[in-house]
Protein backbone atom coordinates (compact mmCIF):
# COMPACT_ATOMS: atom_id res chain seq x y z
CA UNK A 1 0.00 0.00 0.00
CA UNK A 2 1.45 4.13 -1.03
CA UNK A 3 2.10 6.01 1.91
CA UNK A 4 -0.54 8.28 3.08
CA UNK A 5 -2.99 5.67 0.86
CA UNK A 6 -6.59 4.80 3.02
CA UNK A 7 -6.86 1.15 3.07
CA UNK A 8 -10.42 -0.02 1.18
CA UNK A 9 -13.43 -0.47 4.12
CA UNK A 10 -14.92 -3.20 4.70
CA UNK A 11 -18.30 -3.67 4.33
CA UNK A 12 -20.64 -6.61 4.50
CA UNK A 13 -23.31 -7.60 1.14
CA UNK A 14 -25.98 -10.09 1.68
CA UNK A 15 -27.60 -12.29 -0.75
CA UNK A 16 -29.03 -16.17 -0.95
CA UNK A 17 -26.91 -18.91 -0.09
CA UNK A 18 -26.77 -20.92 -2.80
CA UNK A 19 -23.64 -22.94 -2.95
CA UNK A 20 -22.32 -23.80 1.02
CA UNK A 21 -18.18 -23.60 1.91
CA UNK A 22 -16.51 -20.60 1.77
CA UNK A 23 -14.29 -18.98 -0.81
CA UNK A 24 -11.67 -16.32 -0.11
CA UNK A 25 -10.25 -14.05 -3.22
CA UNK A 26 -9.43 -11.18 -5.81
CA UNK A 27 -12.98 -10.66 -7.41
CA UNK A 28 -13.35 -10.61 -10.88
CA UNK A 29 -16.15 -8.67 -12.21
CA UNK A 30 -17.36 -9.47 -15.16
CA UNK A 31 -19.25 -7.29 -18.21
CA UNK A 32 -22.60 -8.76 -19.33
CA UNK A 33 -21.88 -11.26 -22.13
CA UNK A 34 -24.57 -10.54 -24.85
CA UNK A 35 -23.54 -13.21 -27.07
CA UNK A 36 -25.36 -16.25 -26.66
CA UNK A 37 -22.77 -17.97 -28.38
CA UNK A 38 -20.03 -17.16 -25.76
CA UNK A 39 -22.25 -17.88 -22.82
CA UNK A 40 -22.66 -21.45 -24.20
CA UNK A 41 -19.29 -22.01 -24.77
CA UNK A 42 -18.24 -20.66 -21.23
CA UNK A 43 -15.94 -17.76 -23.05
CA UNK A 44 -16.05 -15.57 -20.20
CA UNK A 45 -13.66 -13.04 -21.79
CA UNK A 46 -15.63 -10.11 -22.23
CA UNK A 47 -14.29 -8.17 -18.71
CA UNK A 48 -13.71 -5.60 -16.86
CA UNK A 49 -10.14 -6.87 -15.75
CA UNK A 50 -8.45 -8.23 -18.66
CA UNK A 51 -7.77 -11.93 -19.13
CA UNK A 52 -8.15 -14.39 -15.90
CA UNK A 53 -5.13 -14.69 -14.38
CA UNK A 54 -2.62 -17.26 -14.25
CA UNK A 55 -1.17 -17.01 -11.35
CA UNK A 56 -3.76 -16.09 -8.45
CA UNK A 57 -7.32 -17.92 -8.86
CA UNK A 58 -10.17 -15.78 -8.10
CA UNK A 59 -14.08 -14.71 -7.15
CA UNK A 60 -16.28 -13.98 -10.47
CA UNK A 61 -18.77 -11.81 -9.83
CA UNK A 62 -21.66 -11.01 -12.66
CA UNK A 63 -24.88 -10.39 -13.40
CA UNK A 64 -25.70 -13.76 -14.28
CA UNK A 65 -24.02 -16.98 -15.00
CA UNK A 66 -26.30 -19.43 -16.62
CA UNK A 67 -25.31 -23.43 -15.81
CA UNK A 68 -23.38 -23.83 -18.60
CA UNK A 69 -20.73 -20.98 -18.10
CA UNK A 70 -20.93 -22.54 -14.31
CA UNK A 71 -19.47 -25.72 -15.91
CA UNK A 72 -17.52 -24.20 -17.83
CA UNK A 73 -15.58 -22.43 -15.28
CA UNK A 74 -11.56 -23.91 -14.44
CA UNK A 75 -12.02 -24.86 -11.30
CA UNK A 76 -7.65 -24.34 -10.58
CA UNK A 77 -8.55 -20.31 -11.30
CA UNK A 78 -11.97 -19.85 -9.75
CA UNK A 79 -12.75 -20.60 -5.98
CA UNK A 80 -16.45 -19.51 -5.92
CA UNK A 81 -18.82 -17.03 -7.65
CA UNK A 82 -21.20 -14.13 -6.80
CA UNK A 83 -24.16 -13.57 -9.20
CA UNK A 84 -27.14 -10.50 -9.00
CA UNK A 85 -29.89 -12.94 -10.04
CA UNK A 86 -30.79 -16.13 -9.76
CA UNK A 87 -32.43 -18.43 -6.84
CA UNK A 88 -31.07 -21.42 -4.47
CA UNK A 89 -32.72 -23.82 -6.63
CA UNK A 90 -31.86 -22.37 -9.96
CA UNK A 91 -29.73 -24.31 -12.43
CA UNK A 92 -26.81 -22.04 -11.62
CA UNK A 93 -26.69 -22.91 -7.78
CA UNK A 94 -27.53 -26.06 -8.63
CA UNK A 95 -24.05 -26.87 -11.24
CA UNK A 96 -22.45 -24.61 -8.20
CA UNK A 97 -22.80 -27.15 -5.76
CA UNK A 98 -22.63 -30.05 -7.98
CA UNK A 99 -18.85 -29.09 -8.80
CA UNK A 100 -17.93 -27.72 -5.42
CA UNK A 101 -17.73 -23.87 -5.98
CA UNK A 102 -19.24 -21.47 -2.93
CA UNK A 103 -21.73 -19.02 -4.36
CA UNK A 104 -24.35 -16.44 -3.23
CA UNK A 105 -26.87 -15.86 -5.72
CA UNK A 106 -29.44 -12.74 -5.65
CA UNK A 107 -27.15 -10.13 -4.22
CA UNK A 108 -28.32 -7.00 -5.98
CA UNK A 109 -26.18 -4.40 -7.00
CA UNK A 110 -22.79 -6.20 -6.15
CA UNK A 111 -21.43 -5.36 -9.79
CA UNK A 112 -21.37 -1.70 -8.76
CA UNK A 113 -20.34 -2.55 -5.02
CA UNK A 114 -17.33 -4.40 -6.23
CA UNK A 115 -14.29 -4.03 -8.60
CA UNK A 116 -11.93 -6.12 -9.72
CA UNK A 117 -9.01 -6.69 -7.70
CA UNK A 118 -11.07 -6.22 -4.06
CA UNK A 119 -10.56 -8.89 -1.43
CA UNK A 120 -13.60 -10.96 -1.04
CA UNK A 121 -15.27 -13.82 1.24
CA UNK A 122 -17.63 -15.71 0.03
CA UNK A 123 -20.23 -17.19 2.78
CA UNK A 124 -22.00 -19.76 0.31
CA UNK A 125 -23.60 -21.11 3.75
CA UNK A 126 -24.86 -17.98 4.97
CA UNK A 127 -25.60 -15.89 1.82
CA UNK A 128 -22.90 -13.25 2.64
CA UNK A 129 -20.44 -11.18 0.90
CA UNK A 130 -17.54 -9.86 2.31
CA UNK A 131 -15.61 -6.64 0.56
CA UNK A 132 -11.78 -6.20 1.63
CA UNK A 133 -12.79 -7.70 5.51
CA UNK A 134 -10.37 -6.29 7.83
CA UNK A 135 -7.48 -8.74 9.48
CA UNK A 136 -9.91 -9.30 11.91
CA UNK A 137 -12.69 -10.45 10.15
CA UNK A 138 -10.52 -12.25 7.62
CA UNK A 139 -8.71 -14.59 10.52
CA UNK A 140 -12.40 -15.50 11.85
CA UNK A 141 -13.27 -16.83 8.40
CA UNK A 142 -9.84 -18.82 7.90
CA UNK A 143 -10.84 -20.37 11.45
CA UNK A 144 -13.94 -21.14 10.24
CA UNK A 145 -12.79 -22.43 6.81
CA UNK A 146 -10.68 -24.61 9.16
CA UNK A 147 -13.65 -25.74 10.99
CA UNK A 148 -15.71 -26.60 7.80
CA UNK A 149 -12.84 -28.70 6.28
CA UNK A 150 -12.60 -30.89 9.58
CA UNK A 151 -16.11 -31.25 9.67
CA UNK A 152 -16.78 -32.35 5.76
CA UNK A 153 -13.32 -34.92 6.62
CA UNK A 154 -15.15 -36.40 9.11
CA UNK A 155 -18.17 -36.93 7.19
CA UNK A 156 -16.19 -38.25 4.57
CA UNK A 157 -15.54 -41.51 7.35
CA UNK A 158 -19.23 -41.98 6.59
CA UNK A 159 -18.97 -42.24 2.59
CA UNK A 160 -17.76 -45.78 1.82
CA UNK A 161 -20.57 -47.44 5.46
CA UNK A 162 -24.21 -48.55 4.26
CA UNK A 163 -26.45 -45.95 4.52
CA UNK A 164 -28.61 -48.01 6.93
CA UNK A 165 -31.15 -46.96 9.99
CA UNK A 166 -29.98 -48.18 13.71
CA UNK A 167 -32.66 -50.82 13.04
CA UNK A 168 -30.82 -51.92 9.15
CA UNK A 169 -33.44 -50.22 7.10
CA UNK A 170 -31.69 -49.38 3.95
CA UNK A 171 -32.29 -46.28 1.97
CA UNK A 172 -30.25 -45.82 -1.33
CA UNK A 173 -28.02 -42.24 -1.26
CA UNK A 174 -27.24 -41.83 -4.99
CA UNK A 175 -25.45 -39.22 -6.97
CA UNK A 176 -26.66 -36.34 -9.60
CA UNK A 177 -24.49 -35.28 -12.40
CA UNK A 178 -24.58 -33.89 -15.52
CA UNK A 179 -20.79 -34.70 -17.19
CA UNK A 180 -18.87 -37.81 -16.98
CA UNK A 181 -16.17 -35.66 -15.30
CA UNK A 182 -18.50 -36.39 -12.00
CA UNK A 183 -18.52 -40.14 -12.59
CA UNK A 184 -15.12 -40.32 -10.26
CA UNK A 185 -16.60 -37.59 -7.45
CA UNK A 186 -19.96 -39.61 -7.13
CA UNK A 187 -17.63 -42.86 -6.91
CA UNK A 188 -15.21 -40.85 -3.69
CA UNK A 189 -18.01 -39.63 -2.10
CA UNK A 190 -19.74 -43.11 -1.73
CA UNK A 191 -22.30 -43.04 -4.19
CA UNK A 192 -24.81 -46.38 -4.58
CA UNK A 193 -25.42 -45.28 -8.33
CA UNK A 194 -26.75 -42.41 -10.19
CA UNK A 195 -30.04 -40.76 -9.24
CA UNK A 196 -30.06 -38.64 -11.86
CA UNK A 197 -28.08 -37.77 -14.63
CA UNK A 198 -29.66 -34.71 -16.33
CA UNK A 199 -28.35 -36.01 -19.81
CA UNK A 200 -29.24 -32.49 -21.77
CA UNK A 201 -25.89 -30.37 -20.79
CA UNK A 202 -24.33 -32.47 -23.59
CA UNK A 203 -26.51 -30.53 -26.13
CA UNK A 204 -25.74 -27.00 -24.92
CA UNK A 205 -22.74 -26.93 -26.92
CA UNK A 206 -21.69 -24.85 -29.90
CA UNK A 207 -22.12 -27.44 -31.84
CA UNK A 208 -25.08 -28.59 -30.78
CA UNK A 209 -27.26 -31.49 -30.78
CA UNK A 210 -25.08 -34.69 -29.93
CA UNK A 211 -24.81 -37.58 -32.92
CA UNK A 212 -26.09 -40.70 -32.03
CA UNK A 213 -22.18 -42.08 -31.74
CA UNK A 214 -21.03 -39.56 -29.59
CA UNK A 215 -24.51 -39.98 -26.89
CA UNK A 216 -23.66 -43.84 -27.49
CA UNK A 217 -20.21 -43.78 -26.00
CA UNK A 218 -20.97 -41.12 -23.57
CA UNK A 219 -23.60 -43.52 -21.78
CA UNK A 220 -21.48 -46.26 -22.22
CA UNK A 221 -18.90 -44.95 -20.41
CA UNK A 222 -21.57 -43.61 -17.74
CA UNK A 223 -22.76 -47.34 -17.19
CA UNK A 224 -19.73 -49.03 -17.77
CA UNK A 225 -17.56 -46.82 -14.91
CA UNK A 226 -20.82 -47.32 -12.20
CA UNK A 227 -21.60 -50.99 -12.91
CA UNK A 228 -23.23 -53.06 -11.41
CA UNK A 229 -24.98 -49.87 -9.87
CA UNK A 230 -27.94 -48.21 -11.25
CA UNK A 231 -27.87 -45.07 -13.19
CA UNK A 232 -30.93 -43.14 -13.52
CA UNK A 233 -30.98 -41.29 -17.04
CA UNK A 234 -33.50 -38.52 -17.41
CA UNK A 235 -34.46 -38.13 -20.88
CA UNK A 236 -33.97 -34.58 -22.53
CA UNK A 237 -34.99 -31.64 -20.07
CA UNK A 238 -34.47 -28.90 -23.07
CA UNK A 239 -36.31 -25.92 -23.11
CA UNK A 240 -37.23 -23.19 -20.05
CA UNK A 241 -33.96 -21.30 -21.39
CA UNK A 242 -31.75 -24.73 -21.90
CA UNK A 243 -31.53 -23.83 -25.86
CA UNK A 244 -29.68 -26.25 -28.19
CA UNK A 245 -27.51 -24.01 -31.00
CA UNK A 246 -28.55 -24.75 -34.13
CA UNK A 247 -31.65 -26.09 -33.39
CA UNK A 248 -35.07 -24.49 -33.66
CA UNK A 249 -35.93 -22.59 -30.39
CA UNK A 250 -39.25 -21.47 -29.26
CA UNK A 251 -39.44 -17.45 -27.44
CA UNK A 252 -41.78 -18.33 -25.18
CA UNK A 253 -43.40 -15.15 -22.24
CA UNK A 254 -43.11 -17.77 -19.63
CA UNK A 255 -40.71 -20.63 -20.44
CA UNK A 256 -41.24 -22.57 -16.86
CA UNK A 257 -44.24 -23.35 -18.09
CA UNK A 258 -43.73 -23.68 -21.76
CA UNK A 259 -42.79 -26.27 -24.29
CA UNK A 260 -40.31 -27.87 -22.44
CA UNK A 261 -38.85 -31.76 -21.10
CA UNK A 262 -41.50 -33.84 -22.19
CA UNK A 263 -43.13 -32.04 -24.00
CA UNK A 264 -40.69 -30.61 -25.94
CA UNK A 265 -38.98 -34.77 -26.66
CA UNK A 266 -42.60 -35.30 -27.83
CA UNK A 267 -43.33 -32.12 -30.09
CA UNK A 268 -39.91 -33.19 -31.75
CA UNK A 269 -39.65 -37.29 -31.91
CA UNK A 270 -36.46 -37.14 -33.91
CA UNK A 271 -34.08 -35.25 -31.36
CA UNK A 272 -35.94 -38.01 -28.68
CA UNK A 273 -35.74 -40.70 -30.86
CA UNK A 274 -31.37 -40.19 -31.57
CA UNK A 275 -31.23 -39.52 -27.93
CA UNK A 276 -33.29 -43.07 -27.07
CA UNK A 277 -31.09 -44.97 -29.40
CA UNK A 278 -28.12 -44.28 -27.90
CA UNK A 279 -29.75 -45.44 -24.74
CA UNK A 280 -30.85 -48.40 -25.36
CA UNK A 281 -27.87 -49.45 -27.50
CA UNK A 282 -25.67 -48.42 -24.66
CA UNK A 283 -28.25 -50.11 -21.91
CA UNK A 284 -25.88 -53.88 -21.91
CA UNK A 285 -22.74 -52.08 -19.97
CA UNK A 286 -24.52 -51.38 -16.88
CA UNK A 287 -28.04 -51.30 -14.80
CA UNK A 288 -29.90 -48.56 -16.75
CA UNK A 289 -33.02 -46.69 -15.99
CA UNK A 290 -34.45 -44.19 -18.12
CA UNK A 291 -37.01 -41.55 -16.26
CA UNK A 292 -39.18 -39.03 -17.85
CA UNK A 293 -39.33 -35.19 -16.71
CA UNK A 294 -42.49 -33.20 -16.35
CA UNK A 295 -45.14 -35.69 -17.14
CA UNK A 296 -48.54 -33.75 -16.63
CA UNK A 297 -51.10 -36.46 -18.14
CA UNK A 298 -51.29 -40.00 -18.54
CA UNK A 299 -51.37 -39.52 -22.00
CA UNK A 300 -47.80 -37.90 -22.36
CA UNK A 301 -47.02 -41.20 -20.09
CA UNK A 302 -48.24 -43.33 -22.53
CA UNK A 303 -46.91 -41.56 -25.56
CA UNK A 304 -42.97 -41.22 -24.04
CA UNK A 305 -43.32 -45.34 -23.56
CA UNK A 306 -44.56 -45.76 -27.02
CA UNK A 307 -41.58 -43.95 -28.19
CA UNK A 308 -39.44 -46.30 -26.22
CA UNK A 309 -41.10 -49.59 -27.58
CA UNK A 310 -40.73 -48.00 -31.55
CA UNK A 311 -37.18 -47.19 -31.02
CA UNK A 312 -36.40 -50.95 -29.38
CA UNK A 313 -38.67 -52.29 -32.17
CA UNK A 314 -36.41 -50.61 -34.60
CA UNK A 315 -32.74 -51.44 -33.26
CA UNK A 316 -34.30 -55.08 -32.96
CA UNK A 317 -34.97 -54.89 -36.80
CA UNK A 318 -31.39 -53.46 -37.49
CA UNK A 319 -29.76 -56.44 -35.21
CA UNK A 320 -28.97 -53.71 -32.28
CA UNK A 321 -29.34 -54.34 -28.40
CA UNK A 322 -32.15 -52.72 -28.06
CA UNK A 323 -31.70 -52.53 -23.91
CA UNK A 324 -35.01 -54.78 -23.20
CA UNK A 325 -34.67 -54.98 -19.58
CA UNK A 326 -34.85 -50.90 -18.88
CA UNK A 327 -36.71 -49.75 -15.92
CA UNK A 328 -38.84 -46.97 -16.83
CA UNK A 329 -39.55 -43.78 -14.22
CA UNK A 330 -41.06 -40.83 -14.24
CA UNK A 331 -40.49 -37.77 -12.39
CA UNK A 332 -42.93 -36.34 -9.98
CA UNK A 333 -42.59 -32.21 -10.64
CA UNK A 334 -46.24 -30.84 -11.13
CA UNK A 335 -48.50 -30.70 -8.89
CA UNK A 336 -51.63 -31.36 -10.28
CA UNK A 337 -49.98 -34.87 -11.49
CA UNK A 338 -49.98 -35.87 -7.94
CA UNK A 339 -53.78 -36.68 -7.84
CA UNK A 340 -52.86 -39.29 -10.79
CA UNK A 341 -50.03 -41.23 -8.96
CA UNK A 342 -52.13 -44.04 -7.92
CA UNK A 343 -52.91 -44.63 -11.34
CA UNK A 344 -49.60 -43.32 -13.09
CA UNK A 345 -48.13 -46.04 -10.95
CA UNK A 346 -49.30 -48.98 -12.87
CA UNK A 347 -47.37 -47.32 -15.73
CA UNK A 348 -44.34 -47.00 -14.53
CA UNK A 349 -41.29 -48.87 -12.74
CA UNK A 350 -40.66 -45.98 -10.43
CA UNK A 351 -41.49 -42.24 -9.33
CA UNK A 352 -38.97 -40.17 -8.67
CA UNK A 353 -39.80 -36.53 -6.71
CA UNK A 354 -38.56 -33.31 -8.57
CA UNK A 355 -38.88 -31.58 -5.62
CA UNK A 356 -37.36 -27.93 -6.91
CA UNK A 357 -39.81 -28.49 -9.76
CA UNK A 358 -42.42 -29.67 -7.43
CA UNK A 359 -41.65 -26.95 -4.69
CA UNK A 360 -41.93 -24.24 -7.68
CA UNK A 361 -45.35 -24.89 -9.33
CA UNK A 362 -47.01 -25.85 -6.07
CA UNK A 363 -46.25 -22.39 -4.18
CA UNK A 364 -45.93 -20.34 -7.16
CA UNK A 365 -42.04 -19.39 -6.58
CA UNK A 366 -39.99 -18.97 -9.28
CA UNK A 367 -36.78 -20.77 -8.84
CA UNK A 368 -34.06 -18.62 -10.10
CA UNK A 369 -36.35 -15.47 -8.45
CA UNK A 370 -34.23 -13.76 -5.69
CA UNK A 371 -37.03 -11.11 -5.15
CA UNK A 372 -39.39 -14.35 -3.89
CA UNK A 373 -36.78 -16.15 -2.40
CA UNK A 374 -38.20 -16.21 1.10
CA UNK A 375 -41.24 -17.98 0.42
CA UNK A 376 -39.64 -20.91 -1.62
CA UNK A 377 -39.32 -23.70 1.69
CA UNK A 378 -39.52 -26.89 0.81
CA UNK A 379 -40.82 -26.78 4.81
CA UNK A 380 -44.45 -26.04 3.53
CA UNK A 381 -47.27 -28.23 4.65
CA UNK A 382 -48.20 -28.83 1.39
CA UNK A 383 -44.99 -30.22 0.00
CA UNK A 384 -44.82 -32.15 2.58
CA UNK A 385 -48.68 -33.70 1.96
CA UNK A 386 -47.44 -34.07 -1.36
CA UNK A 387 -44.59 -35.97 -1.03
CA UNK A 388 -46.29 -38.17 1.54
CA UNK A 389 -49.31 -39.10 -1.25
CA UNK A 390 -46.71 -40.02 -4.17
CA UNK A 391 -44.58 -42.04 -1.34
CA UNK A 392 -48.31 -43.50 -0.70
CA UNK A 393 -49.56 -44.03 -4.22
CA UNK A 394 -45.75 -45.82 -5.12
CA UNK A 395 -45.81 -47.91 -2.50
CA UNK A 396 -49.46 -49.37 -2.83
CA UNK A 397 -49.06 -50.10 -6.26
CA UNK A 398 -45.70 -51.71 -5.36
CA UNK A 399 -43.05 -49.57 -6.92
CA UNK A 400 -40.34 -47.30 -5.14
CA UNK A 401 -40.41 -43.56 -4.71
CA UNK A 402 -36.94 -41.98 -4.40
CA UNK A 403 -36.36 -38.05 -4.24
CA UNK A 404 -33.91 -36.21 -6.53
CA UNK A 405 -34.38 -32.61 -5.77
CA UNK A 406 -32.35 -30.15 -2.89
CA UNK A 407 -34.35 -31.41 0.01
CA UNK A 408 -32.69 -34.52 -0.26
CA UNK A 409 -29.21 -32.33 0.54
CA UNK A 410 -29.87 -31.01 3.30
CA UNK A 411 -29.56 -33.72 5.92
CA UNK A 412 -31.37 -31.68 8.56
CA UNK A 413 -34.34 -32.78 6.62
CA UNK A 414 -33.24 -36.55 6.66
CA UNK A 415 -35.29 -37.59 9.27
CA UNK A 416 -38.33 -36.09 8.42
CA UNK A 417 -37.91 -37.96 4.63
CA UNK A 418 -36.86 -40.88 6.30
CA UNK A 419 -40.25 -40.78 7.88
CA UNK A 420 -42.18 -40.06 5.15
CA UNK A 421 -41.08 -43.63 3.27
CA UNK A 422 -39.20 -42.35 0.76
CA UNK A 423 -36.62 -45.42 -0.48
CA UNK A 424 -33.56 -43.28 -1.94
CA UNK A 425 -32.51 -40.04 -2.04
CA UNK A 426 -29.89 -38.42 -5.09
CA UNK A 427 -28.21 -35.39 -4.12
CA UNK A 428 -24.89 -33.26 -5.20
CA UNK A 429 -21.83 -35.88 -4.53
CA UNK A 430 -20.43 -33.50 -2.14
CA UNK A 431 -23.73 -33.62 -0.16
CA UNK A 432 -23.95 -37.54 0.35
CA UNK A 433 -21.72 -38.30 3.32
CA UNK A 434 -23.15 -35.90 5.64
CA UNK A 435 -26.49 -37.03 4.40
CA UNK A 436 -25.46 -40.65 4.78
CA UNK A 437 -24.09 -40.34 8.44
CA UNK A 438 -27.79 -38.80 9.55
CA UNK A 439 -29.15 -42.09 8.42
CA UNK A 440 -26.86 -44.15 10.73
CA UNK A 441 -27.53 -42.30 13.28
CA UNK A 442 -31.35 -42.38 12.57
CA UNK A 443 -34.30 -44.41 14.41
CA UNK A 444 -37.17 -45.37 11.69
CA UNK A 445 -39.67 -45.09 14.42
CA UNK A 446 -38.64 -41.62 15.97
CA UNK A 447 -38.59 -40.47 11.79
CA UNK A 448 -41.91 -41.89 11.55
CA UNK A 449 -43.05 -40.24 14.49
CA UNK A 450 -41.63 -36.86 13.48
CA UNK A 451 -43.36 -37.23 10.04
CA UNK A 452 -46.11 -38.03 11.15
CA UNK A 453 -46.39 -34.02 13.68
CA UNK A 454 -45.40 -32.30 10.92
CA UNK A 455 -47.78 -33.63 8.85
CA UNK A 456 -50.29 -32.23 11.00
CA UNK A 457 -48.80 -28.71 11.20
CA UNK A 458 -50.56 -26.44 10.01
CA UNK A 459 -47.69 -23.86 8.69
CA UNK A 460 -43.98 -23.51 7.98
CA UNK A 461 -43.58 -21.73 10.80
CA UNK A 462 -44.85 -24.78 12.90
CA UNK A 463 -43.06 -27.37 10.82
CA UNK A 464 -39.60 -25.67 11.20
CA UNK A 465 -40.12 -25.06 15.03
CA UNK A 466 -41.04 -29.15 15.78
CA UNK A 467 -38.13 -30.30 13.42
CA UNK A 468 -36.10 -27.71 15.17
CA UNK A 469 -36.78 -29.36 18.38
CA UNK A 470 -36.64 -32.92 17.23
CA UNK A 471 -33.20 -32.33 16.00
CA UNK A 472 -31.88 -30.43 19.15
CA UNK A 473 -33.17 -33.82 21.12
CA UNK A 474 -32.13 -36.89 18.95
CA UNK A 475 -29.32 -35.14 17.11
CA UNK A 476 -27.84 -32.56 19.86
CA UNK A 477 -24.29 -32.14 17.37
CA UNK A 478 -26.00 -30.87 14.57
CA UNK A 479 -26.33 -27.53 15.67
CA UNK A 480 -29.57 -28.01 14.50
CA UNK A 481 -31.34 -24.78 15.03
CA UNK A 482 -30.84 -24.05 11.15
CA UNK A 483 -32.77 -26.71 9.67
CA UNK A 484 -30.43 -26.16 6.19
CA UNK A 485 -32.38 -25.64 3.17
CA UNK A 486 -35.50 -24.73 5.32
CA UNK A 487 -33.63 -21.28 5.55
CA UNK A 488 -31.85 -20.52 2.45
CA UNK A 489 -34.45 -17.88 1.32
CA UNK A 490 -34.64 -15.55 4.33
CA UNK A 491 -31.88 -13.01 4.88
């Protein structure tokens, strides 16, 4: 520092916390990219500060990152990311804490707060900011960095045990991903196979839509590195501003709720057909399971099966494998679908619960909406209804119900969806230790009771309080007066 030069105040910004751990650096800020072309690619060159430098890794802050330039990202020059939009359950927290980076999304006006070169923490567990913190503050975060690291290494002891009740009940803690680069994290972190792999970040590419060749050894390299464990493939999830270059794209007013998943794989058979090929040809090195997202009607049901039965009719005619013994899944994400389960069951070899999706339609929160962030808890009583009629409607008609959304993170909530019924839970690999160690330490009967009071709350407010309680009592070193996820919205 110059003589006579007044060192930079700190000051404290506060946004959502999106991505937990923290992350200490130089920030970055970066322009808006208005190329669509250089988002996809993750060509995050258009900035205020040059180049990204070679020799010190650092905080980007922007506007927005969409998933894709969150993938993109080299994880030996960035330690974490600050973005002005977006929600906890957005995409963009969502690739954030599937690869590992800390990350507050919805902090408004940071790109005018900040410049580049200004010291930053990043609280990705508490939704805070911190601008050139003073030696003070800065030691209390390395002591607390400290603090998490010893407490993720000793969840980590828990990765490789069965993730089994005190009484042996079993309950399947698998891994979501999106690259094959995640294969080997899922594997470290003590995965029991792939909940879901959300197979369309192959096709937000510049070059677009995957051949059938390249989607062929992709999933043969998925099944053949997780064998004999399952690995739940969810067909195409395009649309809802996941645009494949090249291909036709629909502007849609309100893309959530647009031609999108399903309906979009439907609306255009031969990008679902090349997609299914590849599946099914690729089904023989491993335990496969195909699941279909945002089913709304029996009838889209129906139709995404008959696809399935053309395309194996087909490969069978060309001398193919045709992958014959598939289980077939859907994914539970609208609410209105719930009042079909009992009979959507008969249809299917498994639900799986979207619950971000879920969470989103039923309380009318948009996901990657900061300004609404505080009513988005999956702690509702109606979520939690919800859930309890699809684990319901599964298990009468004999079929099992797992749960693939952020609930199934945050192992506060473990005992409450251990006493709902639910058979598996897939999460972030990062997430499934701690997650795994609540089970072990977990009674089925005191989960069952605990489901069963909440249940009969009649608001968040109530629900949060009783779990609140029933973790300070059976679970005393969880510090459990958080209750994770139940939180992330409120400031």
């Amino acid at each position: 520092m110059k003589k006579n030069q007044i060192p930079p105040t700190s000051r404290q910004l506060h946004g959502l916390a999106a991505s937990p751990g923290l992350a200490m650096g130089r920030a970055l800020v970066l322009a808006k990219l208005h190329d669509r072309g250089a988002r996809r690619s993750g060509a995050l060159s258009e900035m205020d500060g040059g180049t990204l430098p070679q020799d010190e890794p650092v905080i980007l802050v922007g506007h927005d990152f969409p998933p894709q330039d969150v993938l993109a990202m080299d994880r030996q020059l960035v330690r974490g990311f600050v973005m002005e939009l977006g929600g906890v359950t957005g995409h963009s927290a969502i690739m954030g804490r599937s690869v590992g980076f800390p990350a507050v999304m919805g902090c408004l006006g940071i790109c005018q707060q900040v410049v580049s070169g200004d010291f930053l923490v990043v609280d990705g567990s508490r939704g805070r900011v911190v601008v050139n913190p003073d030696s003070k503050e800065l030691a209390a975060y390395e002591k607390l960095q400290q603090q998490m690291l010893q407490k993720s290494c000793q969840s980590k002891l828990f990765a490789h045990l069965p993730a089994e009740t005190r009484e042996g009940r079993k309950m399947a803690i698998e891994a979501n991903i999106q690259t094959l680069e995640e294969i080997e994290p899922a594997l470290e972190h003590g995965a029991a196979g792939i909940g879901l792999f959300r197979s369309e970040f192959y096709y937000l590419t510049p070059e677009g839509p995957p051949s059938e060749e390249l989607l062929l050894a992709i999933y043969e390299h998925l099944l053949t590195s997780m064998s004999p464990m399952p690995v739940t493939v969810r067909t195409l999830d395009l649309g809802g501003g996941k645009e494949v270059e090249g291909h036709q794209n629909y502007l849609e007013k309100n893309p959530a709720l647009g031609l999108k998943a399903i309906r979009l794989s439907l609306r255009e058979p031969q990008l679902f057909k090349t997609q299914l090929r590849a599946l099914l040809r690729a089904a023989g090195f491993g335990t496969l399971r195909l699941i279909f997202p945002m089913i709304t009607s029996l009838e889209e049901l129906l139709a995404a099966k008959e696809m399935v039965t053309r395309v194996r009719k087909e490969l069978r005619s060309q001398g193919l494998p045709a992958g014959d013994d598939v289980e077939i899944g859907m994914l539970v994400a609208v609410p209105g679908v719930v009042a079909l389960t009992d009979r959507l069951a008969r249809e299917v070899d498994f639900f799986s619960i979207a619950s971000n999706d879920l969470i989103q339609h039923l309380l009318a929160v948009d996901r990657d909406n900061h300004q609404v962030a505080s009513l988005y808890t999956p702690l509702h009583p109606m979520v939690l209804r919800m859930i309890a009629q699809v684990v319901q409607a599964g298990h009468e008609a004999g079929i099992e119900v797992h749960l693939c959304g952020e609930m199934a993170a945050d192992p506060h909530l473990l005992p409450l969806l251990l006493g709902l019924g639910l058979d598996g839970l897939s999460m972030s690999p990062l997430a499934m230790p701690a997650v795994k160690q609540m089970v072990r330490k977990s009674h089925c009967r005191q989960a069952e009771a605990l489901a069963a009071a909440l249940l009969a709350c009649a608001s968040p407010a109530a629900i949060k309080a009783r779990l609140s309680d029933h973790l300070a009592t059976f679970y005393p070193e969880e510090r459990a007066g958080a209750c994770g996820l139940a939180q992330k919205g409120e400031q």
